[in-house]
Protein backbone atom coordinates (compact mmCIF):
# COMPACT_ATOMS: atom_id res chain seq x y z
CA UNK A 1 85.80 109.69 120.60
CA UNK A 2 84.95 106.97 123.33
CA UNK A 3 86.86 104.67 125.41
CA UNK A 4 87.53 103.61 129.11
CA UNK A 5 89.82 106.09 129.49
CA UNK A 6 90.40 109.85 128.08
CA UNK A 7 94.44 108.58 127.54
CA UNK A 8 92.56 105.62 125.37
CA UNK A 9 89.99 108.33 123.42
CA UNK A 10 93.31 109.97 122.71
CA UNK A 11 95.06 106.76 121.00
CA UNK A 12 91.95 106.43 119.13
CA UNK A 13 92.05 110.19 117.76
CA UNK A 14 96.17 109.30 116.74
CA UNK A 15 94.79 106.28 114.92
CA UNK A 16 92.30 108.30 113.16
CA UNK A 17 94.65 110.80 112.64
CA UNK A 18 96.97 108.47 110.95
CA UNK A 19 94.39 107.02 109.20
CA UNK A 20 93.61 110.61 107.07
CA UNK A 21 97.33 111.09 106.68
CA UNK A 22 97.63 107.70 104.93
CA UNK A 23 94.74 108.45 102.60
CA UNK A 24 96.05 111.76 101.90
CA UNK A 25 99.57 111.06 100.89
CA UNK A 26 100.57 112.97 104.09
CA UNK A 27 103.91 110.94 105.79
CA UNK A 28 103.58 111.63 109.64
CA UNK A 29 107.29 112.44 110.88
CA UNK A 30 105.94 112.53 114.78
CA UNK A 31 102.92 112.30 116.90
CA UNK A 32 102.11 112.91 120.28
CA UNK A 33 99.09 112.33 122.06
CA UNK A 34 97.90 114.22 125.05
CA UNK A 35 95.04 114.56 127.23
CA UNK A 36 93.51 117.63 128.95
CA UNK A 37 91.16 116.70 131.78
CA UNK A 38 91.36 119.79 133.60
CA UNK A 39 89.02 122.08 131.98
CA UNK A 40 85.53 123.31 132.84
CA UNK A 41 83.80 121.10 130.51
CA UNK A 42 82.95 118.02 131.73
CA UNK A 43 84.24 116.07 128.58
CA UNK A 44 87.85 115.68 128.75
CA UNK A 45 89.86 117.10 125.69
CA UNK A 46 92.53 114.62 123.86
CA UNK A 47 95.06 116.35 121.30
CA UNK A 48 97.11 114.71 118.66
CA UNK A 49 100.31 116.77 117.49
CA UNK A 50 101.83 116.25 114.85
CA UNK A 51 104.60 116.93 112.48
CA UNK A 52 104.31 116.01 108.40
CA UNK A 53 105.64 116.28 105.09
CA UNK A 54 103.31 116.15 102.06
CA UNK A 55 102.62 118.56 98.91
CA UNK A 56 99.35 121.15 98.77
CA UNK A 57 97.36 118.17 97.54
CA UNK A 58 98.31 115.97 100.35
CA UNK A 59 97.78 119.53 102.74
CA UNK A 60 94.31 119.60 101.25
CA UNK A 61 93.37 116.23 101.64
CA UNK A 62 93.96 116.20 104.80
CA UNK A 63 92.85 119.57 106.17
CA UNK A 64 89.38 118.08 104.28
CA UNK A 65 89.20 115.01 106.17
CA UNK A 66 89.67 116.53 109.66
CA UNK A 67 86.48 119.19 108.20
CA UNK A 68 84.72 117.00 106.76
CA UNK A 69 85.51 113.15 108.29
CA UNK A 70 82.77 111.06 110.18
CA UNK A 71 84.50 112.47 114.15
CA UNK A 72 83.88 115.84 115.25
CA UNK A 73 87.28 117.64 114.94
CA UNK A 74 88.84 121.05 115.57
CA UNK A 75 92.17 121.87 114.52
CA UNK A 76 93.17 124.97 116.62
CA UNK A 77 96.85 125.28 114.85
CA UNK A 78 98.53 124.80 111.54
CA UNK A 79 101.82 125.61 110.20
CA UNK A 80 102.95 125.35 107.12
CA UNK A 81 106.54 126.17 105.77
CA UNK A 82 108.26 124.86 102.37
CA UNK A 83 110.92 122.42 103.32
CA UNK A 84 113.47 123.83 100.40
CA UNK A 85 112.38 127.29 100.06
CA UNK A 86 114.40 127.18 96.69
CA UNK A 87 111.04 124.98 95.41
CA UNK A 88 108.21 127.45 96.61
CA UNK A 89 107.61 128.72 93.35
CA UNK A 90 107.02 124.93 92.16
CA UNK A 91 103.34 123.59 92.37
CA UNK A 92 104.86 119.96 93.64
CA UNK A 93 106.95 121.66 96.17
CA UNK A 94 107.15 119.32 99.66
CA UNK A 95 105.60 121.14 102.81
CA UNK A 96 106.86 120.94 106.44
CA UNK A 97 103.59 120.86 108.58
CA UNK A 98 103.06 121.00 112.21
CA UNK A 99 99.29 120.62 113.25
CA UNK A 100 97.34 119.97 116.30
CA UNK A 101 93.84 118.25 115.92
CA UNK A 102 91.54 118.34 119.14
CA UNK A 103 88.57 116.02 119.98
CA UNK A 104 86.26 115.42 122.84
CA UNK A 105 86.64 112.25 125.13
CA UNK A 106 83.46 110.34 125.75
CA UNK A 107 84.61 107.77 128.67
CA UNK A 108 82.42 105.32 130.43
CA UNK A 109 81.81 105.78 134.37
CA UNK A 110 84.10 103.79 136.49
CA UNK A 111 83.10 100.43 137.01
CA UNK A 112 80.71 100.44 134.49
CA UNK A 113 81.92 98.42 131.28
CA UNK A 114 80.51 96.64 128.60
């Protein structure tokens, strides 16, 4: 993920983000984007959290374009509940899904922009 800035890396990971939801069938119900420029690595982390309701297919879809898309992603949490746990047993049944999807900011130097 590049940009100026890691907060602008981060906006591009939501879009992206957004962008797999829509081609899954997954409807985003909230997003946040944060940044993590603390760490020891010298790339600065951005994070996209999100809530979602979609079925297993839409789950799949997804969970396949974070693996599988053209960014390197990692997606260090998912949960999954059943939002009427009186339709589990159904194979249509709508999910509840809270996931956070992690990528690596690639900024350019201060002062030096194209």
């Amino acid at each position: 993920l590049t940009g100026d800035t890691p907060e602008e890396a981060a906006t591009m990971l939501a879009t992206a983000v957004a962008d797999l939801a829509r081609a899954s069938l997954v409807r985003l119900d909230a997003v946040t984007v944060r940044t993590d420029t603390t760490g020891p690595d010298p790339l600065p982390h951005v994070f996209v959290e999100a809530e979602a309701t979609t079925d297993l297919v839409g789950l799949s879809g997804l969970l396949r374009g974070i693996e599988k898309g053209p960014l390197s992603l990692r997606l260090p949490r998912l949960s999954v509940s059943p939002q009427n746990t009186s339709a589990v047993a159904e194979a249509t049944a709508i999910l509840h899904i809270r996931f956070v999807v992690e990528g690596l900011a690639l900024t350019r130097p201060e002062g030096r922009h194209q």
